[in-house]
C-alpha atoms as a PDB file:
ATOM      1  CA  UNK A   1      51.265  68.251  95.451  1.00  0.00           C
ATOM      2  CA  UNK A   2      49.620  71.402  96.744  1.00  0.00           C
ATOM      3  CA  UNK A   3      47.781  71.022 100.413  1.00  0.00           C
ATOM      4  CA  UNK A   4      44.362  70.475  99.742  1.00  0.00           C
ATOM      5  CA  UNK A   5      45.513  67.316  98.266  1.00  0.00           C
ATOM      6  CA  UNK A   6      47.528  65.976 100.883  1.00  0.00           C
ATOM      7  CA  UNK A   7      44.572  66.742 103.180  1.00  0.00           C
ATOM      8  CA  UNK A   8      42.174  64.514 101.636  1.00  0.00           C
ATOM      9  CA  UNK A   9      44.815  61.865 100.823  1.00  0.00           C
ATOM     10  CA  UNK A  10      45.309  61.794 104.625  1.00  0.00           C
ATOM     11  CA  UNK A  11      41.573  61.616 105.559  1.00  0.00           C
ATOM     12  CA  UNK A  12      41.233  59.111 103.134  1.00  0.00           C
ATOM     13  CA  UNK A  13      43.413  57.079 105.264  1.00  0.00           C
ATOM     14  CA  UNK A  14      42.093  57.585 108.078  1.00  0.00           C
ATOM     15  CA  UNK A  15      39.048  56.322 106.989  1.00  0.00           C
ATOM     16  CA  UNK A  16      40.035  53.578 105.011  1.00  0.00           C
ATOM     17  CA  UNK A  17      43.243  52.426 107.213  1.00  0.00           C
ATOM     18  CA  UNK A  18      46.059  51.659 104.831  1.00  0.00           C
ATOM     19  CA  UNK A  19      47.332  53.365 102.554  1.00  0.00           C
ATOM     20  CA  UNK A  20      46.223  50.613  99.884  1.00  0.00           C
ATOM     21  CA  UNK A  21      42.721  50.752 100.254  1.00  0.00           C
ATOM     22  CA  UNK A  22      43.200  55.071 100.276  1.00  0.00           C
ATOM     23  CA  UNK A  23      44.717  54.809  96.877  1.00  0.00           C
ATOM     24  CA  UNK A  24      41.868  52.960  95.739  1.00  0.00           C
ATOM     25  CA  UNK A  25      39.014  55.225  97.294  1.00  0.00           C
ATOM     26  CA  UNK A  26      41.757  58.323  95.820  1.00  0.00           C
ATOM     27  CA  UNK A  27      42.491  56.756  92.890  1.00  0.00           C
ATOM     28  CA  UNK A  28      45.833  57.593  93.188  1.00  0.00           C
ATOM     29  CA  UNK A  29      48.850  55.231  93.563  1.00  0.00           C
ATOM     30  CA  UNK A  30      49.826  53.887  98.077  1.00  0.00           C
ATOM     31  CA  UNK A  31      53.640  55.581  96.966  1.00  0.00           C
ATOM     32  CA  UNK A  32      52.026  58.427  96.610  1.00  0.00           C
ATOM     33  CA  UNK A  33      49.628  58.769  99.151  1.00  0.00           C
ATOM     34  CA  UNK A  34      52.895  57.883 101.040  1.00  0.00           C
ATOM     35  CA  UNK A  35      54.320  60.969  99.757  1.00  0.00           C
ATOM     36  CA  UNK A  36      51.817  62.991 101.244  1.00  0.00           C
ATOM     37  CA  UNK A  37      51.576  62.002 104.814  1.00  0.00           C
ATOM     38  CA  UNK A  38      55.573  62.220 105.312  1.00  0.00           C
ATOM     39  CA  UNK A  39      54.980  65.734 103.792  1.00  0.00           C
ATOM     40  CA  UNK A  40      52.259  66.431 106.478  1.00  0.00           C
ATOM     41  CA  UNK A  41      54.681  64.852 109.031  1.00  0.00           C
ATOM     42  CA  UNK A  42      57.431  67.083 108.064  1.00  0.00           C
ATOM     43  CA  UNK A  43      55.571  70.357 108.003  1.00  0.00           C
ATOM     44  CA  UNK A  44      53.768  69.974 110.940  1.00  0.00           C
ATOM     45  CA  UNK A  45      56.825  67.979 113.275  1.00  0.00           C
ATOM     46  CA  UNK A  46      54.611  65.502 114.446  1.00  0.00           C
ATOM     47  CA  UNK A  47      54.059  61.541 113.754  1.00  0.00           C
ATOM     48  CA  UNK A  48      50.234  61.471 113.053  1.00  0.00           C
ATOM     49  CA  UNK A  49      50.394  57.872 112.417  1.00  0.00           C
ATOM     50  CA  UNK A  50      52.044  54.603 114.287  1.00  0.00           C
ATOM     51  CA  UNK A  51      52.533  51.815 111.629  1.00  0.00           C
ATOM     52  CA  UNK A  52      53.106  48.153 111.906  1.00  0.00           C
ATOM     53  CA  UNK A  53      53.175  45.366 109.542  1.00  0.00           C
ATOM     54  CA  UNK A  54      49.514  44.918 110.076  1.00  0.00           C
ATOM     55  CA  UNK A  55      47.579  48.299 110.401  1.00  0.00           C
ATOM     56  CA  UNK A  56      47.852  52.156 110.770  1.00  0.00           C
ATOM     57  CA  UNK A  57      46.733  53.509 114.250  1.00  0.00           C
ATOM     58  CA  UNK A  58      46.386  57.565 114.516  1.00  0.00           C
ATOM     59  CA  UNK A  59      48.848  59.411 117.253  1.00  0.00           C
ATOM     60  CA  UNK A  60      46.472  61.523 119.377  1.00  0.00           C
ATOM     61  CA  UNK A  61      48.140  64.411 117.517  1.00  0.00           C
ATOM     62  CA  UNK A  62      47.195  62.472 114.296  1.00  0.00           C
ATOM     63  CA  UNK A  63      43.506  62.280 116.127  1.00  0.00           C
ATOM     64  CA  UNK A  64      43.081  66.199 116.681  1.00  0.00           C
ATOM     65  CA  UNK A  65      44.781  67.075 113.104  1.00  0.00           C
ATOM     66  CA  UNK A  66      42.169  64.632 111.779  1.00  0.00           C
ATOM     67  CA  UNK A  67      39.471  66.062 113.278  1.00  0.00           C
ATOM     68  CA  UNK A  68      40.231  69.809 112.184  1.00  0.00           C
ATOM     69  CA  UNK A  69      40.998  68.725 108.964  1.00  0.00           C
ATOM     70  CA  UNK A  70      37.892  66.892 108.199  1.00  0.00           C
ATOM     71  CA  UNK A  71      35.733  70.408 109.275  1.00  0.00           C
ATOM     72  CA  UNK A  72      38.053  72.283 106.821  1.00  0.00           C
ATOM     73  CA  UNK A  73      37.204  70.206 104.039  1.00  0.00           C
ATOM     74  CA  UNK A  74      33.509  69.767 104.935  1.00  0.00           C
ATOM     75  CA  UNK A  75      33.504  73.748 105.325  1.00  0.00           C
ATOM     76  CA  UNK A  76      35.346  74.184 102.218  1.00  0.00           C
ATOM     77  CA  UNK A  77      33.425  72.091 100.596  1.00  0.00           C
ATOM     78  CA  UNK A  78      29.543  73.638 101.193  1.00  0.00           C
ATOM     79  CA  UNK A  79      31.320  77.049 100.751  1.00  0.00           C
ATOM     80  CA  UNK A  80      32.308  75.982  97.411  1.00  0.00           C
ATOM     81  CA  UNK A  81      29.111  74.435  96.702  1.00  0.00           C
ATOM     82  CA  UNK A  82      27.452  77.794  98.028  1.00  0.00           C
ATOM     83  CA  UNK A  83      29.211  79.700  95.539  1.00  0.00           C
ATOM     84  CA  UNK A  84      28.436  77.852  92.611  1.00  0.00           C
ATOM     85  CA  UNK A  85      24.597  77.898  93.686  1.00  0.00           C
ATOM     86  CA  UNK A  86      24.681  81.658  93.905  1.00  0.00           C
ATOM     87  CA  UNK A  87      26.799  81.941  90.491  1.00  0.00           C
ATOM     88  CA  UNK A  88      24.474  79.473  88.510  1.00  0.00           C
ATOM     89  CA  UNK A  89      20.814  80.956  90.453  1.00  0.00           C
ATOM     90  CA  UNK A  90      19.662  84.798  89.970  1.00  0.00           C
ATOM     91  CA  UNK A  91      20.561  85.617  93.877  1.00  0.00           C
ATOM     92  CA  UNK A  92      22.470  88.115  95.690  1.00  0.00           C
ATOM     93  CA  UNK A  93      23.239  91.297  96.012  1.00  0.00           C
ATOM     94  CA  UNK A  94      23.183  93.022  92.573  1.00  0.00           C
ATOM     95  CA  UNK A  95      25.058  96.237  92.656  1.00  0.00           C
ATOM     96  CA  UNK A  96      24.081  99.205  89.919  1.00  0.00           C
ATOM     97  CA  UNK A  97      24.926 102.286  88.864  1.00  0.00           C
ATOM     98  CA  UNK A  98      23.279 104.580  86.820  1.00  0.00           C
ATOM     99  CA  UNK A  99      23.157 108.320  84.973  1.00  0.00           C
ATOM    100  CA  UNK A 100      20.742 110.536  87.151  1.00  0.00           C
ATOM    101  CA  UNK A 101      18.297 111.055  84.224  1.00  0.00           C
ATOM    102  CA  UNK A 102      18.026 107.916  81.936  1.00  0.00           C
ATOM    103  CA  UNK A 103      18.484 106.069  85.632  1.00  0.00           C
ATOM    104  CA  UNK A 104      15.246 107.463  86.967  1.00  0.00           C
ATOM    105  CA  UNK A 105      13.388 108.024  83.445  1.00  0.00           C
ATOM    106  CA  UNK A 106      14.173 104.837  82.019  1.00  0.00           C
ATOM    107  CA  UNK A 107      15.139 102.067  84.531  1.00  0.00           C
ATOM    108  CA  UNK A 108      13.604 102.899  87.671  1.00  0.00           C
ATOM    109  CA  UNK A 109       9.864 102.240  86.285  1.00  0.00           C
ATOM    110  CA  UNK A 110      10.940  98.643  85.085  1.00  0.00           C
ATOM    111  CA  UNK A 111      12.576  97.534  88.255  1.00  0.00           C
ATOM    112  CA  UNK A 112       9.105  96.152  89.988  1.00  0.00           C
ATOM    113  CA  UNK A 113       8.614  94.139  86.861  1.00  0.00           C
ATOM    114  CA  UNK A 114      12.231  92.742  87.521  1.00  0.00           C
ATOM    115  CA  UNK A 115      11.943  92.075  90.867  1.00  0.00           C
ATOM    116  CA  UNK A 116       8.419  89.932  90.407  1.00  0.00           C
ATOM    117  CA  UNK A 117      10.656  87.788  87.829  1.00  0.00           C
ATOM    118  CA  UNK A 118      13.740  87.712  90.050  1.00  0.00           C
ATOM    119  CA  UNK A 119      13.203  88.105  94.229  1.00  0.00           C
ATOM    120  CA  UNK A 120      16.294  86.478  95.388  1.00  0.00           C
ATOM    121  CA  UNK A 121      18.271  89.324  93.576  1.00  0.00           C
ATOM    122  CA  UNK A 122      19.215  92.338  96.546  1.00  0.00           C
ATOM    123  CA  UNK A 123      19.524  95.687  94.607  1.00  0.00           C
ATOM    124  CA  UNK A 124      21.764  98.299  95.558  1.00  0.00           C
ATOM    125  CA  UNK A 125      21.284 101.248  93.430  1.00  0.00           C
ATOM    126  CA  UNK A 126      23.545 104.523  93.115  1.00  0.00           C
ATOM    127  CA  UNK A 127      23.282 107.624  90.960  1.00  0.00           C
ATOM    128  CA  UNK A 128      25.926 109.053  88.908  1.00  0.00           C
ATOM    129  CA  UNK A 129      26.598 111.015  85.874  1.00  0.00           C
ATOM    130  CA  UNK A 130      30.764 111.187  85.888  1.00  0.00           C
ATOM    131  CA  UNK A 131      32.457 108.585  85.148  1.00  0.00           C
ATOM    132  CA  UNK A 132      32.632 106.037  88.109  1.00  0.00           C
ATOM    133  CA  UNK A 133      35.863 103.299  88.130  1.00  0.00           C
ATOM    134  CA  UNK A 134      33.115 100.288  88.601  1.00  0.00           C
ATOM    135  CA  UNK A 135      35.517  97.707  88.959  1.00  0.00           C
ATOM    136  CA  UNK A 136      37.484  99.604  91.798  1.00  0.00           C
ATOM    137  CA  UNK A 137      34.178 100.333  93.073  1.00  0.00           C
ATOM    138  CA  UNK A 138      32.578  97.094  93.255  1.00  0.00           C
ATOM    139  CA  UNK A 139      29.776  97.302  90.653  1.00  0.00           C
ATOM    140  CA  UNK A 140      28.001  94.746  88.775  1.00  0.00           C
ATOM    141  CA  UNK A 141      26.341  96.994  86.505  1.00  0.00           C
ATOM    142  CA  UNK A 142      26.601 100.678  84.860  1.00  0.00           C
ATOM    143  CA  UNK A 143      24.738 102.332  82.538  1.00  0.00           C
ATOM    144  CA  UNK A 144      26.120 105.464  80.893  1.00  0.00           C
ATOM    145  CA  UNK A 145      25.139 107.785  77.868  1.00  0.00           C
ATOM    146  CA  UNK A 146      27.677 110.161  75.521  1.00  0.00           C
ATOM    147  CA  UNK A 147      30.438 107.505  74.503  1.00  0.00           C
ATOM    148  CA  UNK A 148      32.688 104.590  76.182  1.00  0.00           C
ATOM    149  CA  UNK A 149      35.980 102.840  75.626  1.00  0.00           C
ATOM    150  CA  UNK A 150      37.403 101.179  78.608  1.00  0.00           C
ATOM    151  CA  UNK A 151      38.941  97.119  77.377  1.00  0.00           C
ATOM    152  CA  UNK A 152      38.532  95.886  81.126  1.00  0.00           C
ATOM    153  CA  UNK A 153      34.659  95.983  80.240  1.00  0.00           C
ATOM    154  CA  UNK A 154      31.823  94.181  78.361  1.00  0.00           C
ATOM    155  CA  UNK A 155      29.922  96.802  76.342  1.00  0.00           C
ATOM    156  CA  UNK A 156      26.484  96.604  75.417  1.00  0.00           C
ATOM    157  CA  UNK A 157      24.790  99.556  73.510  1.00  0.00           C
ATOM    158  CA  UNK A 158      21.445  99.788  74.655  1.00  0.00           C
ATOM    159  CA  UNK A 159      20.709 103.061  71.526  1.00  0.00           C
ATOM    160  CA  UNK A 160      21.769 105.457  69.643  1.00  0.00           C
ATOM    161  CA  UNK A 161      21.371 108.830  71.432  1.00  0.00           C
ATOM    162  CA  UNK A 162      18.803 111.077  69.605  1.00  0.00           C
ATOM    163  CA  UNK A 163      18.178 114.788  69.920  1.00  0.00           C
ATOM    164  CA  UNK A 164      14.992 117.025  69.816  1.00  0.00           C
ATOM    165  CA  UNK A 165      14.916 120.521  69.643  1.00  0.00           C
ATOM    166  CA  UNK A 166      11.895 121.155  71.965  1.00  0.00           C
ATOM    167  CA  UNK A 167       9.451 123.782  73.502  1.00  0.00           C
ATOM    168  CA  UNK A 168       6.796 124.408  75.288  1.00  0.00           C
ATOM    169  CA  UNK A 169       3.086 124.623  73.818  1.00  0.00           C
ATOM    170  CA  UNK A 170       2.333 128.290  75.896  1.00  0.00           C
ATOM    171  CA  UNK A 171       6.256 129.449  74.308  1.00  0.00           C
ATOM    172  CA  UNK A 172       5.154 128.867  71.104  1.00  0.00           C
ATOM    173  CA  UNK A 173       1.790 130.252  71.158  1.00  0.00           C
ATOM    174  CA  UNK A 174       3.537 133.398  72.369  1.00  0.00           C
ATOM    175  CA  UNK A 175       6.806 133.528  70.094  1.00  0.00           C
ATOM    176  CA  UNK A 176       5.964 130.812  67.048  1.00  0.00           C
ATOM    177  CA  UNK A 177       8.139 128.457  66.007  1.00  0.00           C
ATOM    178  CA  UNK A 178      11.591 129.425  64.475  1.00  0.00           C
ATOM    179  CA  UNK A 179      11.577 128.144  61.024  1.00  0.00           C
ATOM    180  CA  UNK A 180      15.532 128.206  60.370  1.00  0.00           C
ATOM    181  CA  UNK A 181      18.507 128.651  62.146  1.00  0.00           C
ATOM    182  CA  UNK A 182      18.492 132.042  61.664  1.00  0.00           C
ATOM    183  CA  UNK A 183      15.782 132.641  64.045  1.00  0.00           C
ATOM    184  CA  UNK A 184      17.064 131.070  66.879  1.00  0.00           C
ATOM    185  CA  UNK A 185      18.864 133.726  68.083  1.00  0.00           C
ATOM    186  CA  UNK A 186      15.596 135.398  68.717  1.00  0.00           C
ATOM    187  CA  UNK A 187      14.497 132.416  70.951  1.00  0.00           C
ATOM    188  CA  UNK A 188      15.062 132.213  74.919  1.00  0.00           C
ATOM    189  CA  UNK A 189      17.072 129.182  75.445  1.00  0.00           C
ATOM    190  CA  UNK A 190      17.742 126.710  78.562  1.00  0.00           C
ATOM    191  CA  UNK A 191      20.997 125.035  77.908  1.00  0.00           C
ATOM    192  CA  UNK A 192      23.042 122.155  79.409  1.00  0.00           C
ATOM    193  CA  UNK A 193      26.759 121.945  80.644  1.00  0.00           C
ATOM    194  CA  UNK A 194      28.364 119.122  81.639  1.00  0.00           C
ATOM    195  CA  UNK A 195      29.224 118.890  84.937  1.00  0.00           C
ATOM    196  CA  UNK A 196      32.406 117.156  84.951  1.00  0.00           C
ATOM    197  CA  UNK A 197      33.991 119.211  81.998  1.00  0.00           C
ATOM    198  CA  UNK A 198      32.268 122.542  82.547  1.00  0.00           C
ATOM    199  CA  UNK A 199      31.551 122.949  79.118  1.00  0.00           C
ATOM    200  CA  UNK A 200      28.362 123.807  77.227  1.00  0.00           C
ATOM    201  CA  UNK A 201      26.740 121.400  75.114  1.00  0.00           C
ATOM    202  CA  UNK A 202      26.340 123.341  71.672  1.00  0.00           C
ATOM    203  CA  UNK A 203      22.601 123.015  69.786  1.00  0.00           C
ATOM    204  CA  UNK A 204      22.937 120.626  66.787  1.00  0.00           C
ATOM    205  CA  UNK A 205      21.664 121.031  63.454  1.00  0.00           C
ATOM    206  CA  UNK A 206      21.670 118.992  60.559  1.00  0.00           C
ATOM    207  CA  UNK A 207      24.449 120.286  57.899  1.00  0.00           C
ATOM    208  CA  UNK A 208      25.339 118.502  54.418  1.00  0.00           C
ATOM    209  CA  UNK A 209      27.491 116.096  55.139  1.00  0.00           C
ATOM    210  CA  UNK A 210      27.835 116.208  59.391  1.00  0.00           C
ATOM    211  CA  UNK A 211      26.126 118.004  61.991  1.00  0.00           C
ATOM    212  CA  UNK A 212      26.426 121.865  62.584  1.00  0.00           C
ATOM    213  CA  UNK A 213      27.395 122.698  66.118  1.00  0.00           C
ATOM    214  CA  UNK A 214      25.709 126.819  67.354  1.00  0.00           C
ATOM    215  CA  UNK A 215      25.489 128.755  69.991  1.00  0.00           C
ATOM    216  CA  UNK A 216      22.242 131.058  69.930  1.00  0.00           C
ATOM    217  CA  UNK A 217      23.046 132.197  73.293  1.00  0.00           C
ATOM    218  CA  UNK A 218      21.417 131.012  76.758  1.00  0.00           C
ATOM    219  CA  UNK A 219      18.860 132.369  79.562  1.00  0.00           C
ATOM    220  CA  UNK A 220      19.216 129.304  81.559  1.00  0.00           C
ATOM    221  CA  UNK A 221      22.469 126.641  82.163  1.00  0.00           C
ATOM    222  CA  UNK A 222      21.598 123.592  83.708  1.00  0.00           C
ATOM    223  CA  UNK A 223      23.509 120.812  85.153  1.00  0.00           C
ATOM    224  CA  UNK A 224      20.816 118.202  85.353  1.00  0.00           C
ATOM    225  CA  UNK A 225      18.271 117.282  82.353  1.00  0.00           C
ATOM    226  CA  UNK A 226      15.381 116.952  84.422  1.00  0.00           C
ATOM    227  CA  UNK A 227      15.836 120.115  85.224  1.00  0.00           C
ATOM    228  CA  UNK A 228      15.962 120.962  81.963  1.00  0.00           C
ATOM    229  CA  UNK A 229      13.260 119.630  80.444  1.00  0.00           C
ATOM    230  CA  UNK A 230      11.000 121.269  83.664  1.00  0.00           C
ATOM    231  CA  UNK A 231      12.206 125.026  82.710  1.00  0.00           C
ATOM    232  CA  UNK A 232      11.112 123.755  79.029  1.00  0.00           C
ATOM    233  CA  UNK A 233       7.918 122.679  80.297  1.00  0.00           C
ATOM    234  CA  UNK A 234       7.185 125.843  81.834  1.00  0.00           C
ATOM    235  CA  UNK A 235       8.024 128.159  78.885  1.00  0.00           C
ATOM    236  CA  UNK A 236      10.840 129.427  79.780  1.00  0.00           C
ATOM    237  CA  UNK A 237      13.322 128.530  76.548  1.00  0.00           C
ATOM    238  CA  UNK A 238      13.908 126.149  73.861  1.00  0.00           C
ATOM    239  CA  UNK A 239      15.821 123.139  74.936  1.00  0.00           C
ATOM    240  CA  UNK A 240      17.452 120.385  72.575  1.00  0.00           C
ATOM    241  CA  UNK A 241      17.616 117.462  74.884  1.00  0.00           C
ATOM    242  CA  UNK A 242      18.503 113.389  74.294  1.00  0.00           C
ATOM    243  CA  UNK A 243      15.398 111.266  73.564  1.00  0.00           C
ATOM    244  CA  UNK A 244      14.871 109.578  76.639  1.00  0.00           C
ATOM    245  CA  UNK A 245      14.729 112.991  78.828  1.00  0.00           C
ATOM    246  CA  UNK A 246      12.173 114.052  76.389  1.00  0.00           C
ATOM    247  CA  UNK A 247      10.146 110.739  76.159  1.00  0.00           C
ATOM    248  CA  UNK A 248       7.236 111.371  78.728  1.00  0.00           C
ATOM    249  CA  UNK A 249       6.910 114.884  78.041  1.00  0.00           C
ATOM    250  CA  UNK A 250       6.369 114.456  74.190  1.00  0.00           C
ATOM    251  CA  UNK A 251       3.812 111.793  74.665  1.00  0.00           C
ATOM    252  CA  UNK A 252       1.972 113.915  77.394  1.00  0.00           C
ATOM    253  CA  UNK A 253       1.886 117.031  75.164  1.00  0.00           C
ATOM    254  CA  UNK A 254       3.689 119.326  77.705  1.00  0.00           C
ATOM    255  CA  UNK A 255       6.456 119.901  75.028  1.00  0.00           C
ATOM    256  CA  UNK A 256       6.487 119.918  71.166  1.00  0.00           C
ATOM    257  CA  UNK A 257       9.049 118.974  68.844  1.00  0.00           C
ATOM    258  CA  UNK A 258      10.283 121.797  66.692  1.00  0.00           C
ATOM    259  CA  UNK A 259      12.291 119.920  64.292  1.00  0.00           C
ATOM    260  CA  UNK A 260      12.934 116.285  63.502  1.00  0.00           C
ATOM    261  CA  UNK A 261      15.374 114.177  65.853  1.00  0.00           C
ATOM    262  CA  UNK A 262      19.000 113.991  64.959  1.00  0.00           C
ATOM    263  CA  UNK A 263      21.197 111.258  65.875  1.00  0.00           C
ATOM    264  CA  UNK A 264      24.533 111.940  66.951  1.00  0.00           C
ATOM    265  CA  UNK A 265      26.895 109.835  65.747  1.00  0.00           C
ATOM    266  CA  UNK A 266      29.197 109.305  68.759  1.00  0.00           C
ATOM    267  CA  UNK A 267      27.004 109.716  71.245  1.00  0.00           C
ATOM    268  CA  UNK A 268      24.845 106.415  72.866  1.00  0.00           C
ATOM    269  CA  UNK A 269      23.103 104.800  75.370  1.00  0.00           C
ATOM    270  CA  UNK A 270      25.323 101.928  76.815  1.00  0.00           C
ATOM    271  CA  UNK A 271      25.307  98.817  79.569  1.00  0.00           C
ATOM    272  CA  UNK A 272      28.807  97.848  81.134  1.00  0.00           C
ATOM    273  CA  UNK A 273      29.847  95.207  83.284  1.00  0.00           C
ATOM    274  CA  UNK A 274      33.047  93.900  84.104  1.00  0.00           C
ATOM    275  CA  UNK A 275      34.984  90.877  81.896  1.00  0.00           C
ATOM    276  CA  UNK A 276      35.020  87.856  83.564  1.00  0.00           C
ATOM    277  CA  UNK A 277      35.162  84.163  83.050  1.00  0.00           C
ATOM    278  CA  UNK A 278      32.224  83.297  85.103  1.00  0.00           C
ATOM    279  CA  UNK A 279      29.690  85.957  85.139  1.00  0.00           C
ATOM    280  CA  UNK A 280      27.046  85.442  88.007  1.00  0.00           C
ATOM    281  CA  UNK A 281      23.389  84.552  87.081  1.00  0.00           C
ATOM    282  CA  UNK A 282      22.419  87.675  88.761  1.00  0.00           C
ATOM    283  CA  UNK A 283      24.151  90.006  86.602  1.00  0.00           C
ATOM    284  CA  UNK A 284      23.301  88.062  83.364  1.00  0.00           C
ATOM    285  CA  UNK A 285      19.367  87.990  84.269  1.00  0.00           C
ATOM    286  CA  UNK A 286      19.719  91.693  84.824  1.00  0.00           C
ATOM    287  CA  UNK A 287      21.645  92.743  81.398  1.00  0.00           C
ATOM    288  CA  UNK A 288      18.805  89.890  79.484  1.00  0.00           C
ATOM    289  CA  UNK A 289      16.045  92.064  80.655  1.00  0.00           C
ATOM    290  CA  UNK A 290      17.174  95.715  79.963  1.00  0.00           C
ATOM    291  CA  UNK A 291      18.241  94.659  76.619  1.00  0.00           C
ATOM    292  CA  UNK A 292      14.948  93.346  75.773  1.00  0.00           C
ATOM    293  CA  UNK A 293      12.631  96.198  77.788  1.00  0.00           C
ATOM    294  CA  UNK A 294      14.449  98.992  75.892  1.00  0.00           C
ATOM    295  CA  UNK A 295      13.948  96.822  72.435  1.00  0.00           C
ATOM    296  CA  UNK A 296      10.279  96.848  73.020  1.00  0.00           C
ATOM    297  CA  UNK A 297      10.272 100.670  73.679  1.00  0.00           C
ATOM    298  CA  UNK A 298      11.505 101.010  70.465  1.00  0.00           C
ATOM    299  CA  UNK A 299      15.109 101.828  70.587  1.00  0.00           C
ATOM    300  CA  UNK A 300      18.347 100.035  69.087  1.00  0.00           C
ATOM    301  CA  UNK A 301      21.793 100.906  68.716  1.00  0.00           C
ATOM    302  CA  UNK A 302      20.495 102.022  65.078  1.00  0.00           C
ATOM    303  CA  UNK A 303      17.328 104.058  65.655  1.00  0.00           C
ATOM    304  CA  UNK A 304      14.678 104.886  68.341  1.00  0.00           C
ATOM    305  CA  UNK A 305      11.020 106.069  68.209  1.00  0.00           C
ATOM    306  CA  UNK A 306      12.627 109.864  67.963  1.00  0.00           C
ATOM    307  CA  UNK A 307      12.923 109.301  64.753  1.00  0.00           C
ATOM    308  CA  UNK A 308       9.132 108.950  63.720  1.00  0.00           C
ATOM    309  CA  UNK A 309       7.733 111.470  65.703  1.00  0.00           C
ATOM    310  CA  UNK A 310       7.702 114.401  63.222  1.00  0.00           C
END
């Protein structure tokens, strides 16, 4: 019989006063409840009860023990009850981490619209493009684009990750637009590495069967998409970039497509949060509404509105 048990069989007669009528209230059988106050009596040294034939009397040991025992329980009790409240309501702290770029693009502009629908839920937000251990780290939530296999995790793809080959309206008023591959070469270009490989992510074209990887050489490397897309903006190269960096830009006008999207086949747009058997309210709410906002702009694990823009 573990503890807990024997605690509440011995409050239970206390209260009641024999160890018949605590088997009844316990539902239990008076050997057994027998059982566990000799255990309590033998682990703690002391007689917490004086018997006679007629009725059970607490020691003044037997008194205190009761008395600290019944605040445990009570204690353990609302805690429990706390918990469950705060696993079954959308409360708390929610803890997230996101990619610098699709974080501030993409989710930062729909978290007022989540907090009006959820304003018991706290949220602590960090930034992060490497890869971040999220269960060692204490995090409800992570978003991350490029590709993910890790089996301690629930995976959600949020899209497929599509690229546009882009440039500035004032760029190609002054240089035209390359026609073929061929003429990129004769193209300034801002490209992207990868900060935590240090390699350079080649321009993608479409080839027969796959996707042909170049290199038509670089005036700008970037760590950072925004930044990116901003020397784009201002002229100052041809940038293939993922859809989501490219999103506001396109619709504004400040940058052109020069060829249709591609979508890259291992490359996508995913939400992760740890397995568990009882995953808080909090963090459900949170995953239900991402899914669906990112639906309604369009984008799947199949497609996204990249692909109808040229």
């Amino acid at each position: 019989m573990d503890k807990q048990r024997a605690l509440t069989l011995f409050l239970a007669v206390v209260e009641q006063g024999s160890y018949a009528k605590a088997s009844v209230q316990a539902e239990t059988s008076p050997s057994t409840i027998s059982k566990a106050i000799a255990r309590l009596e033998r682990d703690l040294s002391v007689q917490l009860f004086q018997r006679n034939t007629r009725r059970l009397r607490l020691t003044d040991a037997g008194e205190q023990y009761a008395v600290t025992v019944r605040r445990l329980l009570e204690d353990l009790s609302l805690c429990e009850f706390q918990l469950r409240k705060s696993n079954d309501e959308p409360a708390g702290c929610l803890k997230l981490n996101l990619p610098v770029s699709y974080g501030r693009l993409y989710i930062l502009p729909l978290l007022g619209k989540f907090q009006d629908q959820h304003p018991k839920i706290e949220l602590q937000i960090s930034f992060n493009d490497r890869y971040v251990d999220i269960i060692e780290q204490g995090i409800d939530v992570c978003i991350r684009s490029g590709n993910v296999s890790d089996s301690r995790l629930v995976v959600r793809q949020l899209s497929c990750m599509d690229f546009l080959l882009c440039a500035s309206p004032s760029l190609i008023k002054q240089q035209g637009k390359p026609t073929a591959v061929e003429h990129f070469t004769d193209f300034p270009w801002v490209r992207f590495r990868f900060a935590q490989s240090g390699l350079l992510m080649p321009i993608i074209m479409p080839a027969k069967q796959s996707l042909l990887e170049m290199d038509p050489g670089q005036q700008f490397v970037v760590d950072d998409g925004e930044a990116m897309l901003a020397l784009c903006e201002q002229g100052l190269g041809i940038a293939q970039m993922p859809h989501f960096i490219a999103r506001k830009s396109l619709l504004e006008g400040t940058i052109k497509p020069l060829f249709p999207a591609l979508t890259h086949p291992d490359f996508g747009v995913y939400l992760m949060y740890p397995k568990r058997d009882y995953l808080p309210q909090r963090v459900r709410c949170f995953v239900d509404f991402i899914c669906a906002e990112i639906e309604a702009m369009d984008e799947s694990a199949r497609s996204t509105w990249a692909e109808k823009i040229m």
